[in-house]
Structures are given as structure tokens and as C-alpha cells.
C-alpha atoms as a PDB file:
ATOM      1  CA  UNK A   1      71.153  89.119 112.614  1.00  0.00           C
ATOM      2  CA  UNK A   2      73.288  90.994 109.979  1.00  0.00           C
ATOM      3  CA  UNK A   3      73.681  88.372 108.023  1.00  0.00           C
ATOM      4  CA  UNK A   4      69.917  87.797 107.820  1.00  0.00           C
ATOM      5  CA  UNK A   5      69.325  91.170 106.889  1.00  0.00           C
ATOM      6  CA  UNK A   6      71.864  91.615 104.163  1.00  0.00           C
ATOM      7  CA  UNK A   7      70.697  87.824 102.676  1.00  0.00           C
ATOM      8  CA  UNK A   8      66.915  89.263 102.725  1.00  0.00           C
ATOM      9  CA  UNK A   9      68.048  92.241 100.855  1.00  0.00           C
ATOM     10  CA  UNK A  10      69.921  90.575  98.443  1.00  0.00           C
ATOM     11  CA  UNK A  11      67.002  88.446  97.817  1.00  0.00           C
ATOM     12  CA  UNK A  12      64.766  91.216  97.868  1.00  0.00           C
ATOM     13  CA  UNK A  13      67.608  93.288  95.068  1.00  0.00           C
ATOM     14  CA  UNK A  14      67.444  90.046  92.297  1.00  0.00           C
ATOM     15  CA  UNK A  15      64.409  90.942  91.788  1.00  0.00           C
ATOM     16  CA  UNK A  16      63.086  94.224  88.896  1.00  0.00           C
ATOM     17  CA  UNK A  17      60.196  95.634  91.043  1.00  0.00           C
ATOM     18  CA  UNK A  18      58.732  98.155  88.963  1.00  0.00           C
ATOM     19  CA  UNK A  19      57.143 101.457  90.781  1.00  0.00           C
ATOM     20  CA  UNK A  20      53.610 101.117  89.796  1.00  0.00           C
ATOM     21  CA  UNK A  21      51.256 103.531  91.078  1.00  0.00           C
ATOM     22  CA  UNK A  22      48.090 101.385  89.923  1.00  0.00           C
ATOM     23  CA  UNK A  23      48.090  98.150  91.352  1.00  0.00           C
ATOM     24  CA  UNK A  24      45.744  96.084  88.799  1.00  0.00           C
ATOM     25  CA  UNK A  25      45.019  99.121  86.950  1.00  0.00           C
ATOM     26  CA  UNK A  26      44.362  98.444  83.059  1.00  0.00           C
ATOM     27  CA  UNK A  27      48.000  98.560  81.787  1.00  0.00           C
ATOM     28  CA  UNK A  28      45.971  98.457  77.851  1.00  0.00           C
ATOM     29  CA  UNK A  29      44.938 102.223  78.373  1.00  0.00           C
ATOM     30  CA  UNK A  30      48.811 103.173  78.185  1.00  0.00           C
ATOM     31  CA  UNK A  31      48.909 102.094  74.674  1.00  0.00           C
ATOM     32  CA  UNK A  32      48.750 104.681  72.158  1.00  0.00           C
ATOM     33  CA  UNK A  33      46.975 104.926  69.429  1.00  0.00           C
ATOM     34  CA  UNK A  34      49.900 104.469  66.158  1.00  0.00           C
ATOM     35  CA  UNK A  35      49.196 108.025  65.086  1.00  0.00           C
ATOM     36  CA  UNK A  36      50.255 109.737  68.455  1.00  0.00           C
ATOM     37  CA  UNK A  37      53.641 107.691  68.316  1.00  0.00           C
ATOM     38  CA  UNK A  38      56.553 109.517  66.211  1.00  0.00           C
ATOM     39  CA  UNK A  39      59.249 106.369  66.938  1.00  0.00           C
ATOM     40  CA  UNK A  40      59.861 103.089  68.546  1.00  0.00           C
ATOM     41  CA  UNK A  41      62.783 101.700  70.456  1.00  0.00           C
ATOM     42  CA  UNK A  42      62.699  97.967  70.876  1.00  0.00           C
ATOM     43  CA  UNK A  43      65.559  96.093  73.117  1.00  0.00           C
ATOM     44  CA  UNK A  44      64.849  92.267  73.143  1.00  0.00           C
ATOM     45  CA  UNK A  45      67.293  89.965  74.945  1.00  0.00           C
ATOM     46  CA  UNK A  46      68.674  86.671  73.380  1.00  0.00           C
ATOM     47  CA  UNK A  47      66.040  84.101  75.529  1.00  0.00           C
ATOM     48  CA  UNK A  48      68.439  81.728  76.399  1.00  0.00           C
ATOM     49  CA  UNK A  49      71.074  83.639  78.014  1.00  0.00           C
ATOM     50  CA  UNK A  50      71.189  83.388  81.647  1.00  0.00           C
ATOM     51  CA  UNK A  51      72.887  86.532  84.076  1.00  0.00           C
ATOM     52  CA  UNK A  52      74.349  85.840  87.209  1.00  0.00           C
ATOM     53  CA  UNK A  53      72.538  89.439  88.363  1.00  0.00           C
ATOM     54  CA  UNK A  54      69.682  90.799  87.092  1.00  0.00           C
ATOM     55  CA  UNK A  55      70.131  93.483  84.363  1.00  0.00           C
ATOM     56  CA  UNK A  56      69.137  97.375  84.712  1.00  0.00           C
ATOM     57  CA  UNK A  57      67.993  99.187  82.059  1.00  0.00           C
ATOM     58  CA  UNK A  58      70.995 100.857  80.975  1.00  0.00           C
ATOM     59  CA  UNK A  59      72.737  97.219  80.949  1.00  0.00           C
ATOM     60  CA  UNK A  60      69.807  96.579  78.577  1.00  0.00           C
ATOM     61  CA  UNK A  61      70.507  99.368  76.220  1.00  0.00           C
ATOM     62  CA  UNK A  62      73.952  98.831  76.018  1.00  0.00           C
ATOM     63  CA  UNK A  63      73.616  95.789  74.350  1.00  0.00           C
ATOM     64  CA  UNK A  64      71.807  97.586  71.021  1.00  0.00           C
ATOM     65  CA  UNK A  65      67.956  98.190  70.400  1.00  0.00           C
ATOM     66  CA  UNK A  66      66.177  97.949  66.890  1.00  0.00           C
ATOM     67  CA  UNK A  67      64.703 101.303  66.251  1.00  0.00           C
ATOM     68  CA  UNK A  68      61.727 102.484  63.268  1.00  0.00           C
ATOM     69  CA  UNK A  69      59.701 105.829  62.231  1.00  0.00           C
ATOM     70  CA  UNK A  70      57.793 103.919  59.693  1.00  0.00           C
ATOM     71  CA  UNK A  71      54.107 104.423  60.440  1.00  0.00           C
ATOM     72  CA  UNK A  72      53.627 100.762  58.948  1.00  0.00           C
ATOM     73  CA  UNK A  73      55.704  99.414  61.328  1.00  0.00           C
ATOM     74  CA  UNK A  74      54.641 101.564  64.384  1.00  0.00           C
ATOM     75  CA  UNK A  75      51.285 100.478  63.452  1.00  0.00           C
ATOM     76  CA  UNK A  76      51.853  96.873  63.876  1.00  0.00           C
ATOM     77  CA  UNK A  77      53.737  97.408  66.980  1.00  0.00           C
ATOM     78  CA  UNK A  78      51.099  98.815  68.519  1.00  0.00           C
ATOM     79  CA  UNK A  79      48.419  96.706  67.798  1.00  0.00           C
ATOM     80  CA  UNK A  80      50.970  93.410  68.792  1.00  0.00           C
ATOM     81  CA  UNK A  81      51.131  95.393  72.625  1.00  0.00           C
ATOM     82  CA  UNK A  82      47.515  95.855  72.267  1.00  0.00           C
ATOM     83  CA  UNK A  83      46.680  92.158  71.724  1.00  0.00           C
ATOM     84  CA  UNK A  84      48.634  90.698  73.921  1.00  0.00           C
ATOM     85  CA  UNK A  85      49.057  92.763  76.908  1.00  0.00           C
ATOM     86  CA  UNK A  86      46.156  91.757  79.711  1.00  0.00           C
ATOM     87  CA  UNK A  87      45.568  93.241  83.228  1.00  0.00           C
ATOM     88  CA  UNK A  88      47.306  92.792  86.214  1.00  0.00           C
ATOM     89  CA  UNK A  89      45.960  89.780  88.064  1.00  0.00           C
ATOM     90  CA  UNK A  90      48.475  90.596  91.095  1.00  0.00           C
ATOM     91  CA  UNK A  91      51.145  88.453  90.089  1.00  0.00           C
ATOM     92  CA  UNK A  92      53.044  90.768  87.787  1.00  0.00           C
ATOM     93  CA  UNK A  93      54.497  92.902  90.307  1.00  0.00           C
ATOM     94  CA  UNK A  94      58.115  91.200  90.503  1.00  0.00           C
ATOM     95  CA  UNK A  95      59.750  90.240  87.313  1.00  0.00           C
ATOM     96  CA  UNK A  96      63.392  89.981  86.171  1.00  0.00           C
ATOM     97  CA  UNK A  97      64.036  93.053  83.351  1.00  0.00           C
ATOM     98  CA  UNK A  98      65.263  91.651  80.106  1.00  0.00           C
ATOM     99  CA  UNK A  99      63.316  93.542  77.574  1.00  0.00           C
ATOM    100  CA  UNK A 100      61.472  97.008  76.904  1.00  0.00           C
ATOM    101  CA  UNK A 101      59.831  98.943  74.192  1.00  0.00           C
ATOM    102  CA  UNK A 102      60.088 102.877  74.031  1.00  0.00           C
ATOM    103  CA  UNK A 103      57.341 104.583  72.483  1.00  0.00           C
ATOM    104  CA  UNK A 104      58.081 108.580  71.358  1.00  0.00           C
ATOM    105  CA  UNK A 105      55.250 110.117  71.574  1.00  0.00           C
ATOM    106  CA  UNK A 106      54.361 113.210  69.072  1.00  0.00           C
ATOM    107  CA  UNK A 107      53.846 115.496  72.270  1.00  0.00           C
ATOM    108  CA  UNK A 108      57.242 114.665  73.711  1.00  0.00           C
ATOM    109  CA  UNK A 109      56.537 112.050  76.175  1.00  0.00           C
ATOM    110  CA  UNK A 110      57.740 108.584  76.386  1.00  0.00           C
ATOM    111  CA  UNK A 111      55.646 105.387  77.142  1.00  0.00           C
ATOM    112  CA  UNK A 112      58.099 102.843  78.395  1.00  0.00           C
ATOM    113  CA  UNK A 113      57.214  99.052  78.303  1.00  0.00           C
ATOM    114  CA  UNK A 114      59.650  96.998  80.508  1.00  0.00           C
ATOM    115  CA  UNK A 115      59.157  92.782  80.855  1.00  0.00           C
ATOM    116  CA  UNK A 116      60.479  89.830  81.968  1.00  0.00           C
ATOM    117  CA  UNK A 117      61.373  86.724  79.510  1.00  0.00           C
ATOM    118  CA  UNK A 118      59.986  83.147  78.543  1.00  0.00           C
ATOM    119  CA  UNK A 119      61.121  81.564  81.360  1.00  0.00           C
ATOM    120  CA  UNK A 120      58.073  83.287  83.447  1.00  0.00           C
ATOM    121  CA  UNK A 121      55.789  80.890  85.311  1.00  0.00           C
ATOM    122  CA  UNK A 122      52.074  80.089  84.386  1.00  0.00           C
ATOM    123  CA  UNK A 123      53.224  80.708  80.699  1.00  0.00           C
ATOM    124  CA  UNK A 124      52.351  84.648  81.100  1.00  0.00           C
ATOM    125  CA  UNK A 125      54.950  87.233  80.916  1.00  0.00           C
ATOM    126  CA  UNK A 126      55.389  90.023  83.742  1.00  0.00           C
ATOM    127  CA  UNK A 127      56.212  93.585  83.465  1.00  0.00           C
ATOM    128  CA  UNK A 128      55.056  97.439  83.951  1.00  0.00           C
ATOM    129  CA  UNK A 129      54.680 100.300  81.597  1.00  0.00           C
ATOM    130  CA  UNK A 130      54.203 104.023  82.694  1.00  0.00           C
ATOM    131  CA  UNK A 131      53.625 107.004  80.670  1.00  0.00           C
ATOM    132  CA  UNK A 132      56.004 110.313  81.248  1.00  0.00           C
ATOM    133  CA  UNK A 133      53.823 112.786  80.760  1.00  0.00           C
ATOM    134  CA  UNK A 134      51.277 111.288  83.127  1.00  0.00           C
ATOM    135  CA  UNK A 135      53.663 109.948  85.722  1.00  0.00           C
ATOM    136  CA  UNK A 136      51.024 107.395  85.910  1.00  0.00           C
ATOM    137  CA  UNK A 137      52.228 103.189  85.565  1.00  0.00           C
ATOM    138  CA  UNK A 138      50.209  99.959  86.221  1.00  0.00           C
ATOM    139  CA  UNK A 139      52.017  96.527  86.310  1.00  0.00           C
ATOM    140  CA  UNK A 140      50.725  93.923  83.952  1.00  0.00           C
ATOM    141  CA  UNK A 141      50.829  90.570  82.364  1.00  0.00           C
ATOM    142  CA  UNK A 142      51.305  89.702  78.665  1.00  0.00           C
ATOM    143  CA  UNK A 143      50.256  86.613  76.630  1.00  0.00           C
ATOM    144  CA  UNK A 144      53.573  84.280  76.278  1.00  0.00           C
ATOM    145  CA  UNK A 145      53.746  84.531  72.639  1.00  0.00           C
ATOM    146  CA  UNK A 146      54.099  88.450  72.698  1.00  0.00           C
ATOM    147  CA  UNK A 147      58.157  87.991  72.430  1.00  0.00           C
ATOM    148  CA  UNK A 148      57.736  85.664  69.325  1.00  0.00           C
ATOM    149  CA  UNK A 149      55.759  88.539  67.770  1.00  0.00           C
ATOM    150  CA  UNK A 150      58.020  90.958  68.808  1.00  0.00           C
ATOM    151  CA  UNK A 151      61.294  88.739  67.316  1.00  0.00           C
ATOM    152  CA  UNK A 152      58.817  88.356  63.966  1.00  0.00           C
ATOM    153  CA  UNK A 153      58.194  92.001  64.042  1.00  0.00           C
ATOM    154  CA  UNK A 154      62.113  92.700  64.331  1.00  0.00           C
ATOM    155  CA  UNK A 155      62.856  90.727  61.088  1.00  0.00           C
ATOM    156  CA  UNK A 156      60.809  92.347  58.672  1.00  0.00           C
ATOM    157  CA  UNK A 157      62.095  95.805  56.378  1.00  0.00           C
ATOM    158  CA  UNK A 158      62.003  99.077  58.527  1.00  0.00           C
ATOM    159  CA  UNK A 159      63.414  98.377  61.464  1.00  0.00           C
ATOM    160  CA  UNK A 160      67.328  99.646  61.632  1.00  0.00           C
ATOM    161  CA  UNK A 161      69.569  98.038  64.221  1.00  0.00           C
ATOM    162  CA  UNK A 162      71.850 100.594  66.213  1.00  0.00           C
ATOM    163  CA  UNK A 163      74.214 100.161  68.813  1.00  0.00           C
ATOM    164  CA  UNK A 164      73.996 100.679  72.490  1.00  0.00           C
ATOM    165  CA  UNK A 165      75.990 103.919  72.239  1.00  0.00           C
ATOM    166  CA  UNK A 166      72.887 105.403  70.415  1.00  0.00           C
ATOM    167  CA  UNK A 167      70.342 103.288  72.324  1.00  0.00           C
ATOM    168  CA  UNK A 168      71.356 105.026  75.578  1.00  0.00           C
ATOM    169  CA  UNK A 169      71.452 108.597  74.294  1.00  0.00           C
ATOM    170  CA  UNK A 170      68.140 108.268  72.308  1.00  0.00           C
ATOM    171  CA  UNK A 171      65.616 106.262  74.597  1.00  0.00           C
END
């Protein structure tokens, strides 16, 4: 009986369930508009590496994040989230955490995008985002190609690679 239990929770544990207080809520609405955004933190894992456990968010940090305050670049950030991220369709509530954008807002608070990889079925890509200064979240789904936007958006001037030591502290 034991052994049932501690092979359900490990099953249950290699998964990232995200705390969502909106089930199917409209995870779009938690995109700010680029003027209300002062900096973003991007953290994008290499696609094919595979973990033997799933990765937290500080794992994900310590690996380095690309990091901008150009309004250009905030800008197109924003509007790449915008486009691609759709509404929960009740799927998106399990996912395994391998990349996240940090938005700084102007007022202090932090909108935090976390998602799963390419290697997500029906060729969408799961995650959650919640907004600290509402407390409020919503799981959603994104279009597939959002991560080949994101790499494009990586690669062009204005975006300044750090280490993990800085990622950590400055999320």
C-alpha cells in the first residue's frame, strides 16, 4: 500500500502544476500593455535537452536569462505573448517547466509567464501566468511557434545575456 502511495506521488511530483486560481480564465488579459512594462527577463531552455527530473524555477534561472529595458524590444515582446497565447481549453493545467518570461512592471509588480517546451502534445504549448499585484493566474495554451519567436526575438540587438547569479537576484 506504501509503495502505491509513494509511486502515485512521485508520478503526481514530475509533473509543474501551476496554482491557477482561474480555471479557463482568459490568460491574454495578463498581458500588459509595452508602456506599463519597465524590463523583461526571458529564460528559454535548449529544446533538445532532456532532465531526468523536472526543473523548478530557480534550476531555471540558474542556468542564465536574456534580459532588455529597450522599449523597442519590450514592445515586440509583448505583442509576440499577445499573438500567440490562447485560452485555456482545460488541457493546460499540467506541464513540465522549462521556460518563463518576467515582466517588471512600472508599478512594482511582476507578471510571470512560466511554459512547457516543443515536445507538448497536440502541437500547443502549456503553461500559467499570474500577476503579483493581483494575486490573480489563469493556466493557458500557446501557439507552438511562440518559442521560435521567442529564440528570433533573443538574437536581435538589445537583449544582454547575464548569468544565473544575476537572474536569481533580479527576477
Amino acid at each position: 500500500m506504501r509503495l502505491i502511495l509513494v509511486l502515485g506521488l512521485a508520478i503526481s511530483l514530475s509533473y509543474k502544476f501551476a496554482a491557477a486560481s482561474e480555471h479557463g480564465g482568459d490568460a491574454t488579459k495578463f498581458t500588459p500593455n509595452a508602456s506599463e512594462v519597465l524590463s523583461v527577463t526571458v529564460v528559454l531552455t535548449p529544446s533538445d535537452v532532456r532532465r531526468r527530473a523536472p526543473l523548478r524555477e530557480e534550476d531555471l534561472l540558474a542556468m542564465g536569462c536574456n534580459f532588455s529595458e529597450n522599449t523597442k524590444k519590450i514592445a515586440s515582446l509583448t505583442n509576440i505573448l499577445r499573438d500567440h497565447i490562447l485560452r485555456d481549453d482545460g488541457q493546460a493545467q499540467s506541464f513540465y517547466l522549462q521556460n518563463a518570461v518576467y515582466l517588471r512592471l512600472r508599478n512594482g509588480s511582476v507578471t510571470r509567464f512560466t511554459f512547457g517546451g516543443e515536445g507538448e502534445r497536440n502541437k500547443q504549448i502549456n503553461g500559467a501566468v499570474d500577476d503579483s499585484s493581483s494575486g490573480n493566474s489563469a493556466f493557458f495554451s500557446a501557439e507552438y511557434s511562440l518559442l521560435k519567436d521567442l529564440r528570433k526575438w533573443l538574437a536581435d540587438d538589445g537583449v544582454e545575456r547575464k548569468d544565473g547569479k544575476w537572474c536569481t537576484r533580479n527576477r
